[in-house]
Protein backbone atom coordinates (compact mmCIF):
# COMPACT_ATOMS: atom_id res chain seq x y z
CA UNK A 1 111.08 68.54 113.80
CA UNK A 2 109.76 64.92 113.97
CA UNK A 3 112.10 61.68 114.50
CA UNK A 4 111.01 60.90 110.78
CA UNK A 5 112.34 63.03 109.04
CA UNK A 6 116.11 62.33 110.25
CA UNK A 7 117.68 59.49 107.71
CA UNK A 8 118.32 56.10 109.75
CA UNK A 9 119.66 56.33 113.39
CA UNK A 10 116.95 54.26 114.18
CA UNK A 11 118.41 52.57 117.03
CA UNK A 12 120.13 55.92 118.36
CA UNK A 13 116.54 57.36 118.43
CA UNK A 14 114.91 53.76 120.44
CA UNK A 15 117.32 54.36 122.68
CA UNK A 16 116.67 58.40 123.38
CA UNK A 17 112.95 57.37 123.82
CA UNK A 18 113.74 54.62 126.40
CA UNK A 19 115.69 57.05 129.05
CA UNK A 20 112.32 59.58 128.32
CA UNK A 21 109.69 56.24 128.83
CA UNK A 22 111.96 55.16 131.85
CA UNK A 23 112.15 58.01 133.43
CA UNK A 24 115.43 58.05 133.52
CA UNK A 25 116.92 61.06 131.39
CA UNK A 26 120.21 62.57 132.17
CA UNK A 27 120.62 66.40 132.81
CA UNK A 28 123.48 65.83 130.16
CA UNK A 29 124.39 63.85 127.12
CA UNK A 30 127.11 63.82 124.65
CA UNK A 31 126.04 62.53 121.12
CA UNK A 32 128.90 61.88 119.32
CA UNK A 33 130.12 60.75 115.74
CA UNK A 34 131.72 61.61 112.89
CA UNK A 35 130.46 64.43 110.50
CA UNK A 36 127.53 63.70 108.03
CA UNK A 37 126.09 61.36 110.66
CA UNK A 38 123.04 63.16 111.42
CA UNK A 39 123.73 63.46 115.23
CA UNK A 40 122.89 67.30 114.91
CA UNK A 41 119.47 66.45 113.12
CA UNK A 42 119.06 63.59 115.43
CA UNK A 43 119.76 66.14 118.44
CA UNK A 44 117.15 68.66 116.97
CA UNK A 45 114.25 66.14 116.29
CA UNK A 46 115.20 64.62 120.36
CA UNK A 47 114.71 68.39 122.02
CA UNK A 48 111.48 68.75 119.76
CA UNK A 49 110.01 65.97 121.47
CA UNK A 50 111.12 66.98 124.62
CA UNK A 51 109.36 70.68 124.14
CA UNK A 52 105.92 69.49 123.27
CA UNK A 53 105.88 68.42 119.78
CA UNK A 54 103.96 65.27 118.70
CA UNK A 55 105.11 62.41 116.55
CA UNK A 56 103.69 61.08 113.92
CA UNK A 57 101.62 58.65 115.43
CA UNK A 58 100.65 61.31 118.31
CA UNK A 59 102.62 60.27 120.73
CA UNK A 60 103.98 62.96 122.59
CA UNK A 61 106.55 63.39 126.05
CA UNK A 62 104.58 62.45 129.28
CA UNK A 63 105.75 65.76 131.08
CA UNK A 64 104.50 67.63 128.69
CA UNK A 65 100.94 69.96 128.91
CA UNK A 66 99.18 68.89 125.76
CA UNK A 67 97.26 72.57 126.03
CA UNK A 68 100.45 74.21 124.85
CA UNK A 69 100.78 71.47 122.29
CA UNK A 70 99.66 73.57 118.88
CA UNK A 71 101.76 77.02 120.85
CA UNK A 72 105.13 74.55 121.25
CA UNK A 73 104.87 72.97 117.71
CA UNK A 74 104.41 76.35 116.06
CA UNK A 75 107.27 78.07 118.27
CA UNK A 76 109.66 75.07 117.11
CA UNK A 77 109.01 74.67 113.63
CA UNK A 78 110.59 78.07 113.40
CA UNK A 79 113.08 76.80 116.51
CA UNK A 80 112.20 80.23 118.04
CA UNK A 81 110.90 78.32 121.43
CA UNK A 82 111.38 80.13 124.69
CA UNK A 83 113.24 77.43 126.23
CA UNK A 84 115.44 76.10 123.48
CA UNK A 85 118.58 77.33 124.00
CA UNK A 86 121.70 77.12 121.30
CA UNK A 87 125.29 77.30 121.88
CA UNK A 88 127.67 77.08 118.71
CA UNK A 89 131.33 78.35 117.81
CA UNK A 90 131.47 82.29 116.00
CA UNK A 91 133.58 83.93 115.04
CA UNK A 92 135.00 87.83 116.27
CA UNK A 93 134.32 89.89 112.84
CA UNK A 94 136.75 92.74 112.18
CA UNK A 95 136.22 95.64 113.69
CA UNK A 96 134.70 93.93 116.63
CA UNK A 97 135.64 95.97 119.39
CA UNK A 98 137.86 94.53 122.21
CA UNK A 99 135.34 95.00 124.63
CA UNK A 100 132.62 93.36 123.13
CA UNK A 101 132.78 89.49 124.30
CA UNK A 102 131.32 87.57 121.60
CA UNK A 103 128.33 85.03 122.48
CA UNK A 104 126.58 82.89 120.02
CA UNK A 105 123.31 85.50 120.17
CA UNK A 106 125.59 87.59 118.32
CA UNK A 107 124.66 85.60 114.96
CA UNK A 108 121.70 84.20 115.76
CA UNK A 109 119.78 85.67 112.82
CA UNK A 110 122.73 83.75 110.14
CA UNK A 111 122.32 80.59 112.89
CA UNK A 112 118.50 80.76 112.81
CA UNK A 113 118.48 81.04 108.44
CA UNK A 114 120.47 77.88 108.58
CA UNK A 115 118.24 75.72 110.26
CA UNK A 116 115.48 76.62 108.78
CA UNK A 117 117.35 75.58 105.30
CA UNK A 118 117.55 71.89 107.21
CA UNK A 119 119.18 69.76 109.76
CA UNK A 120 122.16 68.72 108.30
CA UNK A 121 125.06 70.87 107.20
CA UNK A 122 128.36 71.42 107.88
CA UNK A 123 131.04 73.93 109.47
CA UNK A 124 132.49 75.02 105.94
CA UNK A 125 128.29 75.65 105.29
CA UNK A 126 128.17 77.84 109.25
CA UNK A 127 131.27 79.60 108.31
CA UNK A 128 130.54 80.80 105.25
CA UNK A 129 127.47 82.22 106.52
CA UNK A 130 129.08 84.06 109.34
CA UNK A 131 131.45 85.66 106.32
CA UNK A 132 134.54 84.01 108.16
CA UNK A 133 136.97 84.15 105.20
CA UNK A 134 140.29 82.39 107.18
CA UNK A 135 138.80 82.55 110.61
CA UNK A 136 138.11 79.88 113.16
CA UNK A 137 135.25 79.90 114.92
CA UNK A 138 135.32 79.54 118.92
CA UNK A 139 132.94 79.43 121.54
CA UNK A 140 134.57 81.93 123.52
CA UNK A 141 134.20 82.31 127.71
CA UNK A 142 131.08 84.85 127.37
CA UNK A 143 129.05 82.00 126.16
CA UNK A 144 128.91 79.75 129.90
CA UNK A 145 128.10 83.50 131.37
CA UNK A 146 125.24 84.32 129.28
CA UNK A 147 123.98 80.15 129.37
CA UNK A 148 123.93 80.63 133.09
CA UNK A 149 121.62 83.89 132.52
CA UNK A 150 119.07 81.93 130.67
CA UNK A 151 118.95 78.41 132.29
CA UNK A 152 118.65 80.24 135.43
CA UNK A 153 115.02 81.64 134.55
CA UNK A 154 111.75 79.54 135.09
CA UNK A 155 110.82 77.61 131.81
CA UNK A 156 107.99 79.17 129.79
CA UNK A 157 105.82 76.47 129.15
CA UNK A 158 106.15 74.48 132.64
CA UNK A 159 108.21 71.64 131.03
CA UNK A 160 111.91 70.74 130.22
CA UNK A 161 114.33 73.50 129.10
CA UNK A 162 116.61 72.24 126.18
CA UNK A 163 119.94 73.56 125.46
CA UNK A 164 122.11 72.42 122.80
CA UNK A 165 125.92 72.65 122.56
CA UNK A 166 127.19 72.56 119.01
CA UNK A 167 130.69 71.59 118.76
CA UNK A 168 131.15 71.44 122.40
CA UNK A 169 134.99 70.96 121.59
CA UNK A 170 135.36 74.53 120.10
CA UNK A 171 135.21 76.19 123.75
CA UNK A 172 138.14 78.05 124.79
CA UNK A 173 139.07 76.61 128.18
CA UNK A 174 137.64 79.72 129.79
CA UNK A 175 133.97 78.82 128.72
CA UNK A 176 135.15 75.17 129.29
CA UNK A 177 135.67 75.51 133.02
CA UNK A 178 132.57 77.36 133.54
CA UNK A 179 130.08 75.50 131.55
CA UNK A 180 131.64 72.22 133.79
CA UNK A 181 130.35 74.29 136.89
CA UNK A 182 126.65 74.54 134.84
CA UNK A 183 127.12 70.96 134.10
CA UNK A 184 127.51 70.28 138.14
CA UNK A 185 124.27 71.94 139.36
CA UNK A 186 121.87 72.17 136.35
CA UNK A 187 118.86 74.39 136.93
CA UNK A 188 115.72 72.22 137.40
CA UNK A 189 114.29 70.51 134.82
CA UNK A 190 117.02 71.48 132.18
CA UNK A 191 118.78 69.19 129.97
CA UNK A 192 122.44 69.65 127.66
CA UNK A 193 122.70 68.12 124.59
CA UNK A 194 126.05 68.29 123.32
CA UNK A 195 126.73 67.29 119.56
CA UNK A 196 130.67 66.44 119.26
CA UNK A 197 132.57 65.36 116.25
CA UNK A 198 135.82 65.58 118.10
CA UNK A 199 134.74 64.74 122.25
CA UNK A 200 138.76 63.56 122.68
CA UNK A 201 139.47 67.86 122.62
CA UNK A 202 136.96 68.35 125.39
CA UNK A 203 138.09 68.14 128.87
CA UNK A 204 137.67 64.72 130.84
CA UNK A 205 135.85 66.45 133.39
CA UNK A 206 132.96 67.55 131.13
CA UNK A 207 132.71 63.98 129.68
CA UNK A 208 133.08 62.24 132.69
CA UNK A 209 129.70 64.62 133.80
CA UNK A 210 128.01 63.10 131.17
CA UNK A 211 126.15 60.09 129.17
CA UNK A 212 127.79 59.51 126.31
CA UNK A 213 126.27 57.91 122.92
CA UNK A 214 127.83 57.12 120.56
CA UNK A 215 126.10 58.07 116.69
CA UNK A 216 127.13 55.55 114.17
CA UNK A 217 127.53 56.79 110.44
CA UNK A 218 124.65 56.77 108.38
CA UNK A 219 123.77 52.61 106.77
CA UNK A 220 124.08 52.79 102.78
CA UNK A 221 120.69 51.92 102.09
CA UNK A 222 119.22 54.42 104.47
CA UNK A 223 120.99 56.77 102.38
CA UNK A 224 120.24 55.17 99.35
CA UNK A 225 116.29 55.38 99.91
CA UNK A 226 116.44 58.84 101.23
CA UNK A 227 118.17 59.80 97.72
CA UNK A 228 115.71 58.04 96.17
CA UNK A 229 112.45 59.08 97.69
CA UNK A 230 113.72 62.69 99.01
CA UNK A 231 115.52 63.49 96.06
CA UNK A 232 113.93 61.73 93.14
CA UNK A 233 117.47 59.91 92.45
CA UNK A 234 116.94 56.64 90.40
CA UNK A 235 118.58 53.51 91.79
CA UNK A 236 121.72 52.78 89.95
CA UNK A 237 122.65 56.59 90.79
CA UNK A 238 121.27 56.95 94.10
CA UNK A 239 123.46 53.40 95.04
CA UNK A 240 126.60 55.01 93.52
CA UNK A 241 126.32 57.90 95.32
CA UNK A 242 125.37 56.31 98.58
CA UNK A 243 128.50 53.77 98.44
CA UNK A 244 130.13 57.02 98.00
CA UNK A 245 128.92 59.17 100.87
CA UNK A 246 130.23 56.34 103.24
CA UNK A 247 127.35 57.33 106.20
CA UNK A 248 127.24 61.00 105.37
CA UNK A 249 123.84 62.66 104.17
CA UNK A 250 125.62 66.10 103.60
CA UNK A 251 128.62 64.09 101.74
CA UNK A 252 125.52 62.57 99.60
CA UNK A 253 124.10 65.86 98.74
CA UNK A 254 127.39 67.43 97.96
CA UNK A 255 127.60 64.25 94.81
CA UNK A 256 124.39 65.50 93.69
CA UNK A 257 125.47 69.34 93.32
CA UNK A 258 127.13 70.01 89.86
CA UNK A 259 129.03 72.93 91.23
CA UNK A 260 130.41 70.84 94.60
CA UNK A 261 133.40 71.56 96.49
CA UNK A 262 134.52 68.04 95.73
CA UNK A 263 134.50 68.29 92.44
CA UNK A 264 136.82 71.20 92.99
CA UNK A 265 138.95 69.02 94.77
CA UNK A 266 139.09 66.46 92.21
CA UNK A 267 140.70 68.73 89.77
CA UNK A 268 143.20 70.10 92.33
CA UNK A 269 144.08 66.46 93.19
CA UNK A 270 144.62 65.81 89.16
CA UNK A 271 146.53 69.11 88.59
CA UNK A 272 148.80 67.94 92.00
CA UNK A 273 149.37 64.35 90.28
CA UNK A 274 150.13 65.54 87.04
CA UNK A 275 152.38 68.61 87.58
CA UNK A 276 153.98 66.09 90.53
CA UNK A 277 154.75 63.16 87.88
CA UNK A 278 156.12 66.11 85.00
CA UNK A 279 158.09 67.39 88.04
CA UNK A 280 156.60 70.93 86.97
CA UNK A 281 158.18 72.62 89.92
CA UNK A 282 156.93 76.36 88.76
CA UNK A 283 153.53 74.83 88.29
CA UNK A 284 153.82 73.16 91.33
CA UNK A 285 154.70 76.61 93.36
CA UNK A 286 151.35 78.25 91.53
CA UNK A 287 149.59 75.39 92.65
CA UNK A 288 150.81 75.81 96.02
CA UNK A 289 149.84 79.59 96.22
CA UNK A 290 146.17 78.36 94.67
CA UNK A 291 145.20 76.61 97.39
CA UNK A 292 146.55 78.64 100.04
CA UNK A 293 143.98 81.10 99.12
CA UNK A 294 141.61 79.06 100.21
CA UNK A 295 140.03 79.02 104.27
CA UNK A 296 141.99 76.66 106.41
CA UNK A 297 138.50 75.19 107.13
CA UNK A 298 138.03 74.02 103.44
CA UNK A 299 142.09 73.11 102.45
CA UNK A 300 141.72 70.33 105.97
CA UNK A 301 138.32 69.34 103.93
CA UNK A 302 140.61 69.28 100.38
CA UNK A 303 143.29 67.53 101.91
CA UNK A 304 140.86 65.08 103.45
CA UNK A 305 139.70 64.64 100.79
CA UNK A 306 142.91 63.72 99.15
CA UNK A 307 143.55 61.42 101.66
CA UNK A 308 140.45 59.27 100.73
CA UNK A 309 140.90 59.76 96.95
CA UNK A 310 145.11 57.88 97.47
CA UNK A 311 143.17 55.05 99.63
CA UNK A 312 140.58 54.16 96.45
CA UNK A 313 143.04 54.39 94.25
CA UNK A 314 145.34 52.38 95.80
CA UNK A 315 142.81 49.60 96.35
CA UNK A 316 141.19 50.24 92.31
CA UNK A 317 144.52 48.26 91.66
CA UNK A 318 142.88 45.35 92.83
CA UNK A 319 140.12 45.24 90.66
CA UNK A 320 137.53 44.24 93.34
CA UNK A 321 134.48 46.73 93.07
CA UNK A 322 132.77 46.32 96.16
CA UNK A 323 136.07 47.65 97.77
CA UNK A 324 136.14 51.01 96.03
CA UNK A 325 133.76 53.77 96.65
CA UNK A 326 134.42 56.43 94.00
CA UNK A 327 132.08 58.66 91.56
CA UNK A 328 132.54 58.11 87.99
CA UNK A 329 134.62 60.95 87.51
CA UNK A 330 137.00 59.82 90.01
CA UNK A 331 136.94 56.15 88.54
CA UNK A 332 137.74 57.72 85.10
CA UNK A 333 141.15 59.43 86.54
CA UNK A 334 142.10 56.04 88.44
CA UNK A 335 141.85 54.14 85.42
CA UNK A 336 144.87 55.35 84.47
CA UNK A 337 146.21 56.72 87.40
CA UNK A 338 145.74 54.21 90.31
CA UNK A 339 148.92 52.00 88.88
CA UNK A 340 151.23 55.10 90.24
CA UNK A 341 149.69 54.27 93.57
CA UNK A 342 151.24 51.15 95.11
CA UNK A 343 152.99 49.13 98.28
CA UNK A 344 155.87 51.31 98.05
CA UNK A 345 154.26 54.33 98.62
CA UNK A 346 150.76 54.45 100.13
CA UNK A 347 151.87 54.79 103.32
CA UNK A 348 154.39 57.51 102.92
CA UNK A 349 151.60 59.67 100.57
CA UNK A 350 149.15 59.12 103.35
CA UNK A 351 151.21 60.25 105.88
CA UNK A 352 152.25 63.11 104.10
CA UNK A 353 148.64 64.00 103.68
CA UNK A 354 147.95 63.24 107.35
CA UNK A 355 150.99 65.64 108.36
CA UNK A 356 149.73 68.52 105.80
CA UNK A 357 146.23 68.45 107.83
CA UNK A 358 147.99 68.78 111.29
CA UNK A 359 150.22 71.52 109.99
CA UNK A 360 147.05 73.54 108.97
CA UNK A 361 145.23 72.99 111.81
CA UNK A 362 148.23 74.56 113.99
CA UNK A 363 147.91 77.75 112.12
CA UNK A 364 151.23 77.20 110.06
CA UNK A 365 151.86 78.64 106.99
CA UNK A 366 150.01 77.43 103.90
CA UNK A 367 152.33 78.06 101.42
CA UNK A 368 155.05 76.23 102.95
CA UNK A 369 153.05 73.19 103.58
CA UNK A 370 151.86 72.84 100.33
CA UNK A 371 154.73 73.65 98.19
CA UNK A 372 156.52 71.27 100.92
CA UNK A 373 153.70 68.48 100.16
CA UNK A 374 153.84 68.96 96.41
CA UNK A 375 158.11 68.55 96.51
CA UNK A 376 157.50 65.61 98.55
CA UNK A 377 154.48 63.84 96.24
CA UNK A 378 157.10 64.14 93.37
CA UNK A 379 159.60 61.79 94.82
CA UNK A 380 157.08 59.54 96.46
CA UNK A 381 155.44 59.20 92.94
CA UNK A 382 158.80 57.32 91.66
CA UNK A 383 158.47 54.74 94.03
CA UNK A 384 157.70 51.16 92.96
């Protein structure tokens, strides 16, 4: 994968180049940055380069034997190279049995199909094609044992061996402590590159062992042009949709899909609204059980999502278009709906929100918090 064909980052990917030109690489880094971002496709395109594989204008790592050029290029466009190495969070199917300690080789096939399909995607998109259902998926202590296995044999092709840590933050503290040891004493020649979207959860001793850089979102006209010339979008579209996105290429893609999870979640924010305002409490409590159903991994993206869609229509009230960043479906709804979101209560909606996203994420149960939410959105509605 070359450097061109990740969208912007351009001064993320100057700045990978310079420690390689300089000589002065570290065994590990920590990209980090929100999701969307690119930092994984970034990451990719960085450890081709580092295994052999030419840029566009030929240029090519210095360590690097250009004789195993055309072997290295082939190996990685099918990221099947000998010594690229990927960690990422699973899951423990049922039925698994308890002696089996689940690595991330254990769905390499389902991790493999997905980067073929491209660089950028999501957890929702990884979990769904492990067949998670409610699930959350771990990188569990096995992993740092069987790492250690591979980094610890000679590289293939004489040059750098590349292993990337997915979610670095999803490690039990187990696999933590052990992959800190790795971190210490590296085999030779071998370089980490961890992709975080959450590097506050991973333990200060792991980030203090490494460089951290910092991946900015994605610029609006970087997006704007890749819709355009990747995705035959024309302008006025491909500008709406980038405004949008706010920085995220897979957020982008997900506006062009008729069938997208947001729109999903546009509905179940309308349905909330209304059956809040008519105080429809036994509508409410069906609701409630609706989107309980779903994985805790997509009602944290729903409720996310929520949280964004009460911030644009709170600011729709002001009439100033460069300050809202909504699809035309969303703007219809706020036309007459944004007036119910005001000074008075904003903040308390938000933090409602805010709390309902904690509570799933500590495993409590769905029902309650949403039924709780709902009961709670109809008196904050009445405020003025």
């Amino acid at each position: 994968m070359k450097f061109s064909e990740v969208i912007g980052q351009e001064e993320a990917r100057q700045r990978l180049m310079q420690m390689v030109e300089e000589g002065r690489l570290p065994h590990a880094l920590l990209l980090c940055g929100p999701a969307g971002c690119g930092k994984m496709a970034l990451t990719l395109a960085f450890a081709s380069y580092l295994l052999g594989e030419r840029q566009e204008d030929g240029s090519q790592v210095p360590a690097f034997n250009p004789q195993l050029t055309t072997n290295a290029e082939a190996m990685l466009r099918k990221w099947q190279h000998p010594d690229l190495h990927f960690s990422y969070p699973v899951i423990k199917p049922k039925g698994t049995s308890a002696e089996h300690k689940m690595i991330s080789d254990d769905f390499a096939k389902e991790w493999n199909t997905m980067l073929l399909e491209g660089p950028y995607f999501t957890m929702d998109q990884w979990l769904q094609m492990m067949r998670a259902d409610n699930q959350q998926a771990v990188i569990y202590e096995a992993e740092s044992d069987e790492l250690n296995r591979k980094l610890s044999l000679k590289s293939s092709m004489g040059g750098y061996k590349v292993c990337i840590v997915w979610l670095p933050e999803r490690m039990n503290p187990s696999c933590a402590n052990k992959l800190l040891k790795l971190i210490e004493e590296p085999p030779t020649q071998t370089v980490f590159l961890m992709v975080s979207e959450e590097p506050e959860r991973l333990l200060e001793t792991i980030t203090s062992r490494t460089q951290r850089i910092d991946i900015k979102k994605i610029e609006t006209v970087a997006i704007e042009e890749a819709l355009t010339e990747r995705r035959g979008i024309d302008g006025d579209m491909a500008h709406r949709l980038a405004r949008v996105a706010n920085g995220s290429w897979t957020k982008a893609l997900e506006s062009l899909n008729a069938d997208s999870e947001n729109r999903l979640f546009l509905d179940m924010f309308i349905m909330l609204m209304r059956l809040a305002y008519q105080r429809n409490i036994k509508e409410l409590k069906r609701w409630s059980e609706t989107v309980a159903g779903y994985g805790r991994e997509k009602q944290k993206r729903m409720l996310t999502y929520f949280l964004r869609l009460v911030r644009e229509n709170f600011m729709y009230n002001f009439h100033q278009e460069e300050l809202c960043y909504m699809t035309q479906e969303e703007e219809n709804f706020a036309r007459n709906f944004a007036r119910f979101i005001n000074e008075a209560n904003v903040i308390g909606i938000s933090e409602l929100i805010q709390r309902a996203i904690r509570d799933i994420g500590q495993n409590a149960n769905p029902k309650i918090v949403f039924f709780d939410m709902a009961l709670n959105i109809i008196v904050l509605l009445l405020q003025k």
